[in-house]
Protein backbone atom coordinates (compact mmCIF):
# COMPACT_ATOMS: atom_id res chain seq x y z
CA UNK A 1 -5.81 -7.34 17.47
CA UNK A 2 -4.08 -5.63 14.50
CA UNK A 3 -0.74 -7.30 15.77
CA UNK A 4 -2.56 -10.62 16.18
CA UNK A 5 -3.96 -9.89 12.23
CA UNK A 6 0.10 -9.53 11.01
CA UNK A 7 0.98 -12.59 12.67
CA UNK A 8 -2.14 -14.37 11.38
CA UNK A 9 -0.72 -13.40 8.01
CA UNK A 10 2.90 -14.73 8.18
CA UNK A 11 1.60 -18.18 10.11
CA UNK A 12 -1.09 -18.67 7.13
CA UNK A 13 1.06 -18.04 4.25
CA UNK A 14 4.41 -19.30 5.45
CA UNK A 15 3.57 -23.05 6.09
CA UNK A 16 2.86 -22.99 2.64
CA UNK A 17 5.92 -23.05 1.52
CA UNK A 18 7.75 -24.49 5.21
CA UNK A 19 6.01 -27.22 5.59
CA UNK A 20 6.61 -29.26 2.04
CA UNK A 21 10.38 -28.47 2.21
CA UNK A 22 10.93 -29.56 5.55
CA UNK A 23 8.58 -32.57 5.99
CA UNK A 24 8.18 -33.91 1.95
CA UNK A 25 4.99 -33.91 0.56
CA UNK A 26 3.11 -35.96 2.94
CA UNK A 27 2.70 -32.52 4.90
CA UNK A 28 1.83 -30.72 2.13
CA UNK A 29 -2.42 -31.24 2.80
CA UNK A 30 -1.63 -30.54 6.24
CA UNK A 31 -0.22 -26.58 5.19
CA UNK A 32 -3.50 -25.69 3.70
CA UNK A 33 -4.81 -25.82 7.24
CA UNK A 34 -2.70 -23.27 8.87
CA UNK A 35 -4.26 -20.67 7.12
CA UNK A 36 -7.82 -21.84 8.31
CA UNK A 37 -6.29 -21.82 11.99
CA UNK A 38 -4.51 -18.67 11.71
CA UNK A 39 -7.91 -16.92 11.11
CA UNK A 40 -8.79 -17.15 14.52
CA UNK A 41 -5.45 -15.61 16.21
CA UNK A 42 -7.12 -12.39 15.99
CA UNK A 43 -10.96 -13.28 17.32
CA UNK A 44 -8.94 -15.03 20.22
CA UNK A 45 -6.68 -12.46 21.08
CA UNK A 46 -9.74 -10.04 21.12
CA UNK A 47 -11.63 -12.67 22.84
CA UNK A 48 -9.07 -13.23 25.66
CA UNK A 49 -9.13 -9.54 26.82
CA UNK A 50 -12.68 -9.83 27.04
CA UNK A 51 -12.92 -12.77 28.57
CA UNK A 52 -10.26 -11.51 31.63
CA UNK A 53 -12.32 -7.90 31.99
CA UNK A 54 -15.15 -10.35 32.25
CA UNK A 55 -13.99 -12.34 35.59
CA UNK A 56 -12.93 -9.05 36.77
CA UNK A 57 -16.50 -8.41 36.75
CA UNK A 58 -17.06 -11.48 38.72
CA UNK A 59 -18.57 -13.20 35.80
CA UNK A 60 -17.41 -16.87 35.71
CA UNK A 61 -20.98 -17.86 35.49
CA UNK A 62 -21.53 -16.43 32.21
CA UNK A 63 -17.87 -17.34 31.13
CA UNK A 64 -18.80 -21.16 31.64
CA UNK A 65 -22.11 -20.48 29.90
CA UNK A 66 -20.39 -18.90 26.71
CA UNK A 67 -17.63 -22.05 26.65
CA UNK A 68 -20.64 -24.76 26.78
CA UNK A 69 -22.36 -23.07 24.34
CA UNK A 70 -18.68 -22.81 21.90
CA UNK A 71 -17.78 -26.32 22.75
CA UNK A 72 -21.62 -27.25 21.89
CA UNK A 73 -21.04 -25.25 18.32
CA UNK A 74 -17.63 -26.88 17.78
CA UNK A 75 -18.96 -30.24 18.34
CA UNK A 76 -21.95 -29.75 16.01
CA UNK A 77 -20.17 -28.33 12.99
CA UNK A 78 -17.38 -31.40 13.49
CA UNK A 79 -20.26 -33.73 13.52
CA UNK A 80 -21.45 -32.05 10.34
CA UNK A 81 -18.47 -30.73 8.55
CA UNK A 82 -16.07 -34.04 9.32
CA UNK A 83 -17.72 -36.31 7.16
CA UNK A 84 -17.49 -34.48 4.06
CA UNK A 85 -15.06 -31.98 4.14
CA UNK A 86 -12.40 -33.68 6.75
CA UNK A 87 -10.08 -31.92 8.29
CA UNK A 88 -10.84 -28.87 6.88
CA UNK A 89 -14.27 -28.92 7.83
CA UNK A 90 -12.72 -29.72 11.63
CA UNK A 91 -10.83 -26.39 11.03
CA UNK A 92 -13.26 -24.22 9.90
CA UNK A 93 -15.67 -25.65 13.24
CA UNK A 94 -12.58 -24.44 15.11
CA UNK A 95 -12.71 -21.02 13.51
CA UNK A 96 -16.41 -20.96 13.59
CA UNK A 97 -16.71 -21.97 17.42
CA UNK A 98 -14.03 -19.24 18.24
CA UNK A 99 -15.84 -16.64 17.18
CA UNK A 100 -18.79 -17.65 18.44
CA UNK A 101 -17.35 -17.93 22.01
CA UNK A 102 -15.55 -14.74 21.18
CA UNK A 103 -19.40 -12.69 20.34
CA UNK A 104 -20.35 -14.34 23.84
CA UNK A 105 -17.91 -13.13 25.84
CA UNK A 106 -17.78 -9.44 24.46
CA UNK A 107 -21.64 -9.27 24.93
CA UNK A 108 -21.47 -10.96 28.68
CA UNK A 109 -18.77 -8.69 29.42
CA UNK A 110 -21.07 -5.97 28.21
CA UNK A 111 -23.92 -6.73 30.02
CA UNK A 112 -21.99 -7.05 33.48
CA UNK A 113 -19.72 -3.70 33.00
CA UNK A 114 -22.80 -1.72 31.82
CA UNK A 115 -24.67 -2.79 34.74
């Protein structure tokens, strides 16, 4: 996760300054989004070991459970971020919904290892 953290750092500051020079300033709104999305490089990475010690533990039931319930949260904050805030409100759902899915799967794979 501290690796994951580093990297989250260079991909949210670089594009910054990347993206304008490459693309011209139409791309310049779309750089203050990678930051946003580079937040949650480190909740997935976390969340992905979890998530595979979890279906070792035989527990795809509660895997599917935790993904409704993210894609449920996801789709609620779009529908109530979008309007107002646009695409960064999208972003921050993304963010949001990640760690949400990420909490879920750390205390499924809790419950089934401490069984």
């Amino acid at each position: 996760a501290a690796v994951a953290a580093g990297i989250a750092v260079v991909v949210g500051v670089t594009p910054l300054l990347v993206l304008p020079l490459l693309y011209g300033p139409a791309f310049a709104n779309a750089a203050a989004l990678v930051p946003v999305f580079a937040l949650v490089l480190p909740v997935q990475v976390t969340r992905m070991v979890y998530r595979q010690a979890l279906l070792a533990f035989q527990g795809e039931k509660r895997d599917l459970r935790n993904l409704v319930i993210a894609v449920g949260v996801n789709l609620g904050l779009d529908l109530a971020l979008a309007p107002r805030f646009g695409a960064m409100g999208c972003a921050v759902s993304t963010v949001c919904a990640e760690t949400v899915y990420a909490a879920l799967t750390w205390r499924a794979w809790r419950r089934v290892a401490c069984a």
